[in-house]
Protein backbone atom coordinates (compact mmCIF):
# COMPACT_ATOMS: atom_id res chain seq x y z
CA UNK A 1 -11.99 43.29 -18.27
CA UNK A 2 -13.57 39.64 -17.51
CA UNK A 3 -10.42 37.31 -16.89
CA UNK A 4 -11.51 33.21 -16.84
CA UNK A 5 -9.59 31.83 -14.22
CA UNK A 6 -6.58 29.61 -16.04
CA UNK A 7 -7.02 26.11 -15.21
CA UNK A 8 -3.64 23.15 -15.31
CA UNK A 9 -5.06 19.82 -16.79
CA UNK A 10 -4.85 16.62 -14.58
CA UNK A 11 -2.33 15.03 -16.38
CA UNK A 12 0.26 17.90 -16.41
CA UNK A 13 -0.23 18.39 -12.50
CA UNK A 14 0.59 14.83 -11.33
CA UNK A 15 3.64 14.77 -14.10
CA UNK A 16 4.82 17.97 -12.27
CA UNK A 17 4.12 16.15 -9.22
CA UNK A 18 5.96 13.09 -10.24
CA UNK A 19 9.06 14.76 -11.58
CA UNK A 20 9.61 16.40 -8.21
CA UNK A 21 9.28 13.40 -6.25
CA UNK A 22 11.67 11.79 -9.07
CA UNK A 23 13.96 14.55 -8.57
CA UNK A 24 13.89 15.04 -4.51
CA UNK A 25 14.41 10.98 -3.99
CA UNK A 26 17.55 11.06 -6.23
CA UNK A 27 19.22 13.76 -4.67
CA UNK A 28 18.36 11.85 -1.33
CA UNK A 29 19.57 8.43 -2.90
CA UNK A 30 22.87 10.77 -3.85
CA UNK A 31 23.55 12.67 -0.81
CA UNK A 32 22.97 9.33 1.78
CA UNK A 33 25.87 7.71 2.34
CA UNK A 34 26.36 4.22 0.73
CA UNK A 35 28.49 2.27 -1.04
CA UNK A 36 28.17 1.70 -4.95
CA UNK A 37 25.80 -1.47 -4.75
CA UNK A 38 23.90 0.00 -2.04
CA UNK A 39 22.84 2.83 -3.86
CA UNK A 40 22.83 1.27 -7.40
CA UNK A 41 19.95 -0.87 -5.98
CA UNK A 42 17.94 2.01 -4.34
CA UNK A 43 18.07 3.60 -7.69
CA UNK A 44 16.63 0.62 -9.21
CA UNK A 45 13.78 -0.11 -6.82
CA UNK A 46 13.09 3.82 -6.72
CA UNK A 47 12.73 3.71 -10.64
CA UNK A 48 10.62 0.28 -10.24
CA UNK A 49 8.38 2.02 -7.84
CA UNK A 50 8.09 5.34 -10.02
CA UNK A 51 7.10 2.88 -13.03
CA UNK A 52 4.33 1.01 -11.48
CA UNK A 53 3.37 4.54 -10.14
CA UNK A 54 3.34 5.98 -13.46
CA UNK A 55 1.80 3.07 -14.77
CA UNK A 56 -1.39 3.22 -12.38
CA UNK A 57 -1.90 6.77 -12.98
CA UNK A 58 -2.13 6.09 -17.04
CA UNK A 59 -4.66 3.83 -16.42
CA UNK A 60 -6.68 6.08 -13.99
CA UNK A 61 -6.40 8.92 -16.62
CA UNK A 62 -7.26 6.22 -19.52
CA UNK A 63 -10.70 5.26 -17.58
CA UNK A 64 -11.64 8.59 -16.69
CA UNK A 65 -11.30 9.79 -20.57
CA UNK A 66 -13.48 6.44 -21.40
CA UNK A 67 -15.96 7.79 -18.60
CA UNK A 68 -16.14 11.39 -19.84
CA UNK A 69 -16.28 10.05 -23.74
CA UNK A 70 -19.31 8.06 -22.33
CA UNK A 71 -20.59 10.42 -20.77
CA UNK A 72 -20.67 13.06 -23.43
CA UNK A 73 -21.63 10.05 -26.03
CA UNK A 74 -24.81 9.66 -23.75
CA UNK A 75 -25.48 13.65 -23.67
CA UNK A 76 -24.60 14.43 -27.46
């Protein structure tokens, strides 16, 4: 019985990735102790941050398909 080995695209390991980060910095933001403005504006910068973040990696993933459709342009 020949098995391939199962391979996780890029994309869905770095949203994984993301999401946990997302998800460990709120419960942080939740469980530190700080009063209501405090916290409501280390919520906001944390979702700024994640944005931009997000943001960057779309682009990476955007040139890298442009690369690879090149690339397979070139060899096709």
């Amino acid at each position: 019985m020949n098995q391939e080995p199962r391979s996780t695209s890029f994309g869905t390991t770095i949203f994984t990735f993301l999401a946990g980060a997302a998800a460990g910095a709120a419960v942080m933001a939740l469980t530190t102790p700080k009063t209501g403005p405090q916290l409501r504006g280390d919520l906001k910068d944390l979702g700024r941050r994640a944005k931009l973040k997000a943001g960057a990696i779309a682009e990476d993933a955007a040139d890298a398909c442009e690369s690879m459709r090149d690339k397979a342009a070139m060899a096709g």
